[in-house]
Structures are given as C-alpha cells and as structure tokens.
Protein backbone atom coordinates (compact mmCIF):
# COMPACT_ATOMS: atom_id res chain seq x y z
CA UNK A 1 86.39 93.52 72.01
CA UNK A 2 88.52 92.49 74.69
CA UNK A 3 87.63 93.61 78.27
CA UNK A 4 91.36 94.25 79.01
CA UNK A 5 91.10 97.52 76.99
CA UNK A 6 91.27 100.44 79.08
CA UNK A 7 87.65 101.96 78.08
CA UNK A 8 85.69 99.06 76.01
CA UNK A 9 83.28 102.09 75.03
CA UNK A 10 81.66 100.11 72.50
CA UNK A 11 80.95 96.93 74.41
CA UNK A 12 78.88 98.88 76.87
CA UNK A 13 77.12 101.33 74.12
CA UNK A 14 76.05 97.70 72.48
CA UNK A 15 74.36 96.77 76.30
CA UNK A 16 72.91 100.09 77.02
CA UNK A 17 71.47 100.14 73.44
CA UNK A 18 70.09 96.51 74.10
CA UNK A 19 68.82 97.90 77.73
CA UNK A 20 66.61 100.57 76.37
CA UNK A 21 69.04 103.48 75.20
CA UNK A 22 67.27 105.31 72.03
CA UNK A 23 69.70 106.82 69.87
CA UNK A 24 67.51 109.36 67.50
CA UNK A 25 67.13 109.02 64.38
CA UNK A 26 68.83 112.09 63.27
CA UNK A 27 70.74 115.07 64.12
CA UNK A 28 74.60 115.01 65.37
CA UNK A 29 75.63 112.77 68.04
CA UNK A 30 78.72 114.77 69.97
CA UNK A 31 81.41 112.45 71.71
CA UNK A 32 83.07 114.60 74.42
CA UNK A 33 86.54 113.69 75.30
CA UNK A 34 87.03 110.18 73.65
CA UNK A 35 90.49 108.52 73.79
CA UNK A 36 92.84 107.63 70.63
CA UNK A 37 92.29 103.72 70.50
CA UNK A 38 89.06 103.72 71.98
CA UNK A 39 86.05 102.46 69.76
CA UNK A 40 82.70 103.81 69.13
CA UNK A 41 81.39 101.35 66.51
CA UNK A 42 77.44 101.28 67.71
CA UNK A 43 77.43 105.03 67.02
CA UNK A 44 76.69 105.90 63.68
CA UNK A 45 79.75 106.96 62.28
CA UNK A 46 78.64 110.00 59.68
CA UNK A 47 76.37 111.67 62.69
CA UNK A 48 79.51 111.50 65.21
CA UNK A 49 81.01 115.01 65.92
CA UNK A 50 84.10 114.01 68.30
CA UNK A 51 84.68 116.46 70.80
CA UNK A 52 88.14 116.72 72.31
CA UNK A 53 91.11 119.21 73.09
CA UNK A 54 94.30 117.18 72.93
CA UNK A 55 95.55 117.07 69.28
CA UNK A 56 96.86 113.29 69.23
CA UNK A 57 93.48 112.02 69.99
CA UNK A 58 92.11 114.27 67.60
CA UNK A 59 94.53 112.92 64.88
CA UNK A 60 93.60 109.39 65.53
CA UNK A 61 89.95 110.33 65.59
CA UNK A 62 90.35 111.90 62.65
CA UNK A 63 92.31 109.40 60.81
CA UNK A 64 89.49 106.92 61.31
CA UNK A 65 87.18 109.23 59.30
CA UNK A 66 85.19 111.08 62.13
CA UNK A 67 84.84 114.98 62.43
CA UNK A 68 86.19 116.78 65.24
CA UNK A 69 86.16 119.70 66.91
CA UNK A 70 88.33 121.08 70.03
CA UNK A 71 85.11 122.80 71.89
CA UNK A 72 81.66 122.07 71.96
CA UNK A 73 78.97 124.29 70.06
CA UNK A 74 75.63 122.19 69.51
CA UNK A 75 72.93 121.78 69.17
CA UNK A 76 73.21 118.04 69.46
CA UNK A 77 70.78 115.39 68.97
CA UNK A 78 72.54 113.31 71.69
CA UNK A 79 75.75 113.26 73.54
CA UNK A 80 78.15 111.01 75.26
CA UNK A 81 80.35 112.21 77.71
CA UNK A 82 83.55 110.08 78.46
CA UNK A 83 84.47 110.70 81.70
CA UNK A 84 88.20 111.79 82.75
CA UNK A 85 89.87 111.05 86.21
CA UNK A 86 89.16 114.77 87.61
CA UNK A 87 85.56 115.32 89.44
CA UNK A 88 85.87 118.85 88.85
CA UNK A 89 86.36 118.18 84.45
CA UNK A 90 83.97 115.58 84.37
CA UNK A 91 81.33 117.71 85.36
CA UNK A 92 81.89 120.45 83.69
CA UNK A 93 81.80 118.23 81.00
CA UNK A 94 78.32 117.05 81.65
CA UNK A 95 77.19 120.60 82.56
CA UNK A 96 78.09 121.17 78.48
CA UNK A 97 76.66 118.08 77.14
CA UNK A 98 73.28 119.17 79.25
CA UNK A 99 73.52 122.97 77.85
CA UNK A 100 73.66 121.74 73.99
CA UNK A 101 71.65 118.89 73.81
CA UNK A 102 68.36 117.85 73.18
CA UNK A 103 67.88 114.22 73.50
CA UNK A 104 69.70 111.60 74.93
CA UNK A 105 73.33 112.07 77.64
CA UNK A 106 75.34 109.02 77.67
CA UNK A 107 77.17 108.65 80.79
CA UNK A 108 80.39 106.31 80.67
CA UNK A 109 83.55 106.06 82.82
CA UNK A 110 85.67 103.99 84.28
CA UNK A 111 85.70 102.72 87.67
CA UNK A 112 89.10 103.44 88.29
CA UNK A 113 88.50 107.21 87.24
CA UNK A 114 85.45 108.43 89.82
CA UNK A 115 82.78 107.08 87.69
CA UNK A 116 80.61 105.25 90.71
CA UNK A 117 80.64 109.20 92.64
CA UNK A 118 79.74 110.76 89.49
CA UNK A 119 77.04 108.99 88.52
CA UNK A 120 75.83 108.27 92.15
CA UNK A 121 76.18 112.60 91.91
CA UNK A 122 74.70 112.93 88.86
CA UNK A 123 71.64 110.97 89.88
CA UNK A 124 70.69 113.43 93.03
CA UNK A 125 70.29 115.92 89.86
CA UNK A 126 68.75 114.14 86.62
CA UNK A 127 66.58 110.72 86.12
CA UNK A 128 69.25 109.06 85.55
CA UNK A 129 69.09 105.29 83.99
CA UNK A 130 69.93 102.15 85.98
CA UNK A 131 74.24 102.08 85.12
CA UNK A 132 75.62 99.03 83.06
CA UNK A 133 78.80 97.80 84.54
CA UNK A 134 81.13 96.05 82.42
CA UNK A 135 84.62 96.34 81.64
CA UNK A 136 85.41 97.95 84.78
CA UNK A 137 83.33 100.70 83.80
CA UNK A 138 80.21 102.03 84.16
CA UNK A 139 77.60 103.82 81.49
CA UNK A 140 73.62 105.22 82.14
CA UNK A 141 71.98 108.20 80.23
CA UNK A 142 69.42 110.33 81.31
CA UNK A 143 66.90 112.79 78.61
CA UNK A 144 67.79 116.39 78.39
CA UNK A 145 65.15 116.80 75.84
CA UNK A 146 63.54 120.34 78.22
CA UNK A 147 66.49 122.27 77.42
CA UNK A 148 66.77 123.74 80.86
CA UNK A 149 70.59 123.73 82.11
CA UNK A 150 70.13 121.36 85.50
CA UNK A 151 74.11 121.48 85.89
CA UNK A 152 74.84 124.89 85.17
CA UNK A 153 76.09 124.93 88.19
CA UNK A 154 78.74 122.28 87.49
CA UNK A 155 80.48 124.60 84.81
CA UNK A 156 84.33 124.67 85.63
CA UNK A 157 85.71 128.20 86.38
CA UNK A 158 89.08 129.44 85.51
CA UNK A 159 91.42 128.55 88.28
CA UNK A 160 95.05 130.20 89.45
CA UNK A 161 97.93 129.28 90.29
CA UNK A 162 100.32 131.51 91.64
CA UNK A 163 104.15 132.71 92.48
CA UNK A 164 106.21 134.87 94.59
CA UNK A 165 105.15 137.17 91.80
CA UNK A 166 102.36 136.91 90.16
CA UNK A 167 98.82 134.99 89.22
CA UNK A 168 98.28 132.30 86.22
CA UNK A 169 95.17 131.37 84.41
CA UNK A 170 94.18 127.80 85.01
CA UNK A 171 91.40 125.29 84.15
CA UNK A 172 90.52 122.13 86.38
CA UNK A 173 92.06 119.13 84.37
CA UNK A 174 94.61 120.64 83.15
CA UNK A 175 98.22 119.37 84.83
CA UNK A 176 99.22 121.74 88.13
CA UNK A 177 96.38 123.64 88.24
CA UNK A 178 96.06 124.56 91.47
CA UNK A 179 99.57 125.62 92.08
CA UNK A 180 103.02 125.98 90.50
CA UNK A 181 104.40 122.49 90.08
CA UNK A 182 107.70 121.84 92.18
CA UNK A 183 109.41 119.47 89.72
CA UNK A 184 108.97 122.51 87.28
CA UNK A 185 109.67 125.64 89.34
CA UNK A 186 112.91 123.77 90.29
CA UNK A 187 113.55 123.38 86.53
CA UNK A 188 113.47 127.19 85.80
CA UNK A 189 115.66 128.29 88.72
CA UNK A 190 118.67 126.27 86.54
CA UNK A 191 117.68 128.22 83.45
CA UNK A 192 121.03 129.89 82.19
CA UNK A 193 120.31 133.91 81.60
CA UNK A 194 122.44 134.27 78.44
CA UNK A 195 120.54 131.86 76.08
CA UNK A 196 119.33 132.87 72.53
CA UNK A 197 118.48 131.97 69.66
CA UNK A 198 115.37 129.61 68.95
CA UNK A 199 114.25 127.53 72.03
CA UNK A 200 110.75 125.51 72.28
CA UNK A 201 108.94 124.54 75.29
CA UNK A 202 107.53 120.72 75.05
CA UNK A 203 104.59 120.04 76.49
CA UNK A 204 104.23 123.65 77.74
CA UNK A 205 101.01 123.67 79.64
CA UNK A 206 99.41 126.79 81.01
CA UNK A 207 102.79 128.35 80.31
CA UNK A 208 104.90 128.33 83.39
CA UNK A 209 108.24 127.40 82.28
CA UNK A 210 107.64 129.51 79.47
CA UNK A 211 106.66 132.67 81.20
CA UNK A 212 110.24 131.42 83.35
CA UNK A 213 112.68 131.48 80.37
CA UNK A 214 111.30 134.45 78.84
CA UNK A 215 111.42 136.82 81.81
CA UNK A 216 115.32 135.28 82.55
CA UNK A 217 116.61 134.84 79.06
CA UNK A 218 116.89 138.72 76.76
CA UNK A 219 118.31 137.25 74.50
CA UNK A 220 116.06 134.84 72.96
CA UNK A 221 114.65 135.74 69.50
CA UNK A 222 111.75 133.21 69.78
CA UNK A 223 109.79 130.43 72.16
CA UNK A 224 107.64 128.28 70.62
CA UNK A 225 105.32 126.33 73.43
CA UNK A 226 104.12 123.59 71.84
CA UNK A 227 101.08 122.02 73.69
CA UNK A 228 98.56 119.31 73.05
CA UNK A 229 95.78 120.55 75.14
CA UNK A 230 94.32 123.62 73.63
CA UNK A 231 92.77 124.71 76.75
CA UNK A 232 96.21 124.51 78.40
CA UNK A 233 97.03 126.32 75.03
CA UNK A 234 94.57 129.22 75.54
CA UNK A 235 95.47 129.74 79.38
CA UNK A 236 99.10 129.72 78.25
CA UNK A 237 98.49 132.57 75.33
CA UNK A 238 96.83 134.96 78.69
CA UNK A 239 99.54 133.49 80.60
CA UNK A 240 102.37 134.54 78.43
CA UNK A 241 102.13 137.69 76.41
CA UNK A 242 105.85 137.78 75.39
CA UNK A 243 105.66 138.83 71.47
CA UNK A 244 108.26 136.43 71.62
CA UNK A 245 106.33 133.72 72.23
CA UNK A 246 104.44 131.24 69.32
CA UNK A 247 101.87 129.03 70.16
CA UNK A 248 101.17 125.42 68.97
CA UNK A 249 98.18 123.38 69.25
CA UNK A 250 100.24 119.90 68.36
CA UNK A 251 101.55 116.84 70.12
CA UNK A 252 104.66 117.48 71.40
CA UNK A 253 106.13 113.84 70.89
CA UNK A 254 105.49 114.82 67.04
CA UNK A 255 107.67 116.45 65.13
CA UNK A 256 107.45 120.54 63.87
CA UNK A 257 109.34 121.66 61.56
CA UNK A 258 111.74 123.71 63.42
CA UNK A 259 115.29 124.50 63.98
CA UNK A 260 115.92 125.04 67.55
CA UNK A 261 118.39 126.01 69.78
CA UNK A 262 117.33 125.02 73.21
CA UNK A 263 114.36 122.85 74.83
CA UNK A 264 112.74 122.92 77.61
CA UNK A 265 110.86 120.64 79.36
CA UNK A 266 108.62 118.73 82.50
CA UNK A 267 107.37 116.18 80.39
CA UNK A 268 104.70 113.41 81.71
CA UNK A 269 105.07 110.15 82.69
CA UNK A 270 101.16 108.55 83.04
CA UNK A 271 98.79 107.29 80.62
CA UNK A 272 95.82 107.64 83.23
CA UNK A 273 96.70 105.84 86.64
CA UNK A 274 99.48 103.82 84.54
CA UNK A 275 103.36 105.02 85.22
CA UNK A 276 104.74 104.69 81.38
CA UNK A 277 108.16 106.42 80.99
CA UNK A 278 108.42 106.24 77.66
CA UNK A 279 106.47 108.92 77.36
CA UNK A 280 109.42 110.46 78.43
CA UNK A 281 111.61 109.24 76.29
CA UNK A 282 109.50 110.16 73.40
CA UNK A 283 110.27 113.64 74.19
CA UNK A 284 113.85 113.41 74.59
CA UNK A 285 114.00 111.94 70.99
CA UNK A 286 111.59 114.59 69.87
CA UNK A 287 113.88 117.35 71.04
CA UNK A 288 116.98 115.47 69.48
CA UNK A 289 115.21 115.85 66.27
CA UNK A 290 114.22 119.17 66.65
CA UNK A 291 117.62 120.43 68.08
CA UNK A 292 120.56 122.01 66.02
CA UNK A 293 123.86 120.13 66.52
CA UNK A 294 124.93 122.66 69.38
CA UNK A 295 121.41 122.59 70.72
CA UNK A 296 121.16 122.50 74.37
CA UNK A 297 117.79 120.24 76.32
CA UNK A 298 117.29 120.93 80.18
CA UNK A 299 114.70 118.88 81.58
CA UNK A 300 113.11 117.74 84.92
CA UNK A 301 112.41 114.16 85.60
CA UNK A 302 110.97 112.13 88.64
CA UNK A 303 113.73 110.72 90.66
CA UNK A 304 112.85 107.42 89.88
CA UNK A 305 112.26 107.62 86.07
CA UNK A 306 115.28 105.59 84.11
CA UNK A 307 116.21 108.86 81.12
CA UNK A 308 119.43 107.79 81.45
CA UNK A 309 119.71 105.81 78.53
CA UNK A 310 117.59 107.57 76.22
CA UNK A 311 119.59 111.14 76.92
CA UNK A 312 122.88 108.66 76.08
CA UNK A 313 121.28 107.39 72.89
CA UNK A 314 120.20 110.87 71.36
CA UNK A 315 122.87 113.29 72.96
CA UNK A 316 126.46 113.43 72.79
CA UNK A 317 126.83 114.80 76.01
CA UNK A 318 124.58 115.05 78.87
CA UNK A 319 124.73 115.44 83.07
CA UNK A 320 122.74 116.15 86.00
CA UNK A 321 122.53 119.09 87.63
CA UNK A 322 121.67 119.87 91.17
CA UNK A 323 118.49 118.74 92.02
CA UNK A 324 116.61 117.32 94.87
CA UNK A 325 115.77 114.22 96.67
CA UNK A 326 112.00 113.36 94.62
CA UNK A 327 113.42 115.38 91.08
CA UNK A 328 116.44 115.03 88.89
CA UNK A 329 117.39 118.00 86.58
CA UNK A 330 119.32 116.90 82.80
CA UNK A 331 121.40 119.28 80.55
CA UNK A 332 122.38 117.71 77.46
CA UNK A 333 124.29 118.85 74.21
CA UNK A 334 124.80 118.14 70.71
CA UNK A 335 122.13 115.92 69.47
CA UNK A 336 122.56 112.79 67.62
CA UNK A 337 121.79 112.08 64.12
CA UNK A 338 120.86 108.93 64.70
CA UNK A 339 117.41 109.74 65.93
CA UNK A 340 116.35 112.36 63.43
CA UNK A 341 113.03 110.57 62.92
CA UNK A 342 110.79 110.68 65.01
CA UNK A 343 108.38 107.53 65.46
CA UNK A 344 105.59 108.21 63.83
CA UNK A 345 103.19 106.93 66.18
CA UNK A 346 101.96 110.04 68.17
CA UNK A 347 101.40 109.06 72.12
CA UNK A 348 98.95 111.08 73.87
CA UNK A 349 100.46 113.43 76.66
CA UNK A 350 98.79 116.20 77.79
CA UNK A 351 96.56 113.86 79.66
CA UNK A 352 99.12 112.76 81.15
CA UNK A 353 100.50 113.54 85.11
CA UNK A 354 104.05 114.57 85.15
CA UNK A 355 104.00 114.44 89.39
C-alpha cells in the first residue's frame, strides 16, 4: 500500500496488530465512518459491520462485499473509529464506539484531521495504547471490555442554526451547522416566486435551501432533497415539513430517476482539506441529466471556482446573476443531450465543505 493514500488504514492495522492489538476471536467488528477507497484488509472481512452515513461510501463498501449500516446498534466485539476532521464528530463518535462495545476501540486518524489532540484527549480519559504513526496518521486502542460509558459525555447534541425567522435542527459535522451558510442564503434570495412543477434540491443538507424555495415558490407540486448524509437527511425531514417535500438518502452526483423542472443547488468543492472542483461539475452534469429540456439550474459557486465551462458544455444557455465579491450565482436553461449519462463513478460529497 502506498503511503501517498490519504488514510493507509490497513498499513497501520497490520503495525498495531504486530504491536500487541488483539482482535477477538469472534463477535462483529464495527468500522465507524470508513472512506470509499480506503482498505481494511487485516480485518476479517465476514465479522466487519461498516458503519457510515453518506450513501457513496456505503455503495463502495458495499460493493466490496461488506455489510453496512447508516447508525450504530451493537453490541460489538470490537470497534474502529476513523476519525473525521471535526473535534466535536470525532468524539461523539468514540463516545458510541465506547457505549456498544465490549472489547477492543481502535483509534485511527490522520494528522492533518486533529488526530494528535484527540488522542492526546482521549488519553486524559481511557488507558490508551502507545499511538503508531505512519502514513501521516496516527492509530492506538484502548479496552472497553467494563461496559461503563467513560465518554458519555462526548455524545454530540443537536445543534441550530438560525434566521431572521426561525430555528433549524443541526448536528456537529454536518456542513453549516452552526449558522445559515452565506453562499447559500444569498442563493435563495434570487429564487424566482412563480416556479412549478418538479424541482430537486442537490446536495440538500439540513434543508435550508429547501425550506427557502418552498416557503417562496406556491406553485411547486414537488421538491425532492436529495442528500448523501442521512443525518443531514433526518435534520432536514424536522427541518422541512412541507408535504411537498420527498426525501432521498442517495448521492447526489448519481443519477434518480426523475423528471425535473428546476434544481437547486450549493454544491461542495473539498474532498477533506483538498479544493477539487469537479465535484462541482459533477453536479452540474447530474442536474443536466435530471432536467427536462426547459429545465431551469440556479446555483451558488465560490468566486474562484472555474463552472464556466461545465454550465457551457451541459446547458444551452446560462448567466450570472448578481452576486457578491467571495460568491457567484448561475441560472442556466435547456439542458444538453449530450450529457444524459451520468459517470458512473459516484464521488463522495456530503463530506465535503462547500465554504
């Protein structure tokens, strides 16, 4: 395995196993928040219960042969708890893995994503192994075998973000969730009142835009947000109670079999730390393919990001509207043909940090 991967999970699961990590010998090992592409090869592969929200890792997770759930439940025999980029998720992860297991809690993270003041927190709380660096990462365990819940008190809490008007459910880890993003609430003042028909919401989050285009569009028959985190998904469904509204736990630079009218989006532009606009673009051509001929798309972007040429390539018509100097706002009509398909490789976004 090359050390250039972003998370060489399996290079330093083969040291700590060589260091003194005891896997047992049975019961179900639970993986919490793996990425698509990463490996876990020294894990036995039928005990492996993969624990993740965002659908396109769960696809690719899947698609290798392991089971997967979007929550935890336990019990587990072990766990391993890959750490994301926000303090606040990464312990509420471990404050799970602690609750529902009763054996062995692998500890691994990157550098680059907090793992040094995690673990340096974690061991102030637990006896905590010596950590294995490698890879630019970092992975120790530490025995939960008593089953008392040391990090309870680590266990996230609904968050909210709020408006002129009102209060929205959010989780830590999700995108904007202390606040209402800019890029997006400048999006939804442009919203036209007088559109109908079918519209869809990409990459909808906790459901701001949607909750938007609902309360300033009557004439709408439908909105489908179409998310890839389904704890964005749940806040969202509290979020926006609309009967209009449909809900999708997918990956929004996949295709659903829809005919729409309109789409909406803020969609991201990081894998990680790691700018990649094509992310991006992978949601323009997903909306081409999605739209109706007349369809309409009215998106956000950075200022910097280079849409351009992708809204050229998939829409016969598209300009910017008013924005400001960090975002640009897009309108575009009449989707091309030429883009119908879709790539099929899905590219993980709700992860992903549109600001």
């Amino acid at each position: 395995m090359s050390l250039n991967d972003p998370a060489p999970r399996a290079l330093r699961l083969e040291l700590a196993l060589e260091a003194g990590l005891v896997l047992p010998d049975s019961g179900t090992i639970a993986v919490f928040h793996p990425h698509a592409g990463e490996m876990l090869t020294p894990l036995p592969r039928e005990r492996v219960v993969i624990v993740s929200p965002h659908a396109a890792d769960v696809s690719a997770f899947q698609a290798q042969g392991y089971a997967c759930i979007p929550a935890a439940e336990g019990p587990y025999a072990a766990a391993m708890v890959c750490l994301p980029r926000g303090r606040a998720e990464g312990r509420d992860l471990l404050s799970q893995a602690v609750a529902l297991t009763r054996g062995p809690v692998i500890v691994d993270g990157q550098k680059t994503d907090g793992a040094d003041t995690t673990l340096k927190d974690l061991r102030a709380r637990v006896d905590l192994s010596e950590a294995i660096a490698k890879g630019h990462g970092k992975i120790a365990w530490f025995d939960a075998t008593d089953g008392t819940d040391t990090l309870a008190d680590w266990r996230a809490l609904p968050g909210q973000a709020q408006d002129e008007t009102r209060s929205y459910r959010t989780l830590p880890g999700l995108f904007s969730a202390d606040g209402i993003d800019p890029a997006s609430a400048l999006l939804a003042s442009t919203f036209p009142a007088g559109l109908k028909g079918v519209a869809a919401d990409l990459g909808a989050g906790w459901g701001y835009l949607s909750a938007q285009l609902l309360a300033m569009a009557p004439g709408l028959a439908e909105l489908h947000l179409i998310e890839s985190d389904i704890r964005a998904l749940d806040c969202a469904k509290e979020n926006v109670t609309d009967p209009r509204a449909r809900f999708h736990w997918a990956d929004a630079t996949s295709l659903l079999k829809l005919q729409l009218d309109a789409v909406i989006m803020n969609p991201p532009f990081h894998q990680g730390r790691d700018a990649n606009p094509r992310l991006g673009a992978q949601f323009i051509r997903t909306a081409a393919a999605m739209l109706k001929p007349s369809g309409q798309l009215f998106m956000v972007a950075n200022r910097h990001l280079p849409y351009e040429a992708t809204l050229a390539e998939c829409f016969r018509k598209h300009s910017e509207l008013p924005g400001t100097n960090s975002f640009k706002i897009f309108h575009a009509e009449g989707p091309q043909r030429a883009p119908a398909q879709a790539p099929r490789g899905r590219v993980a976004q709700t992860r992903g940090r549109r600001a």
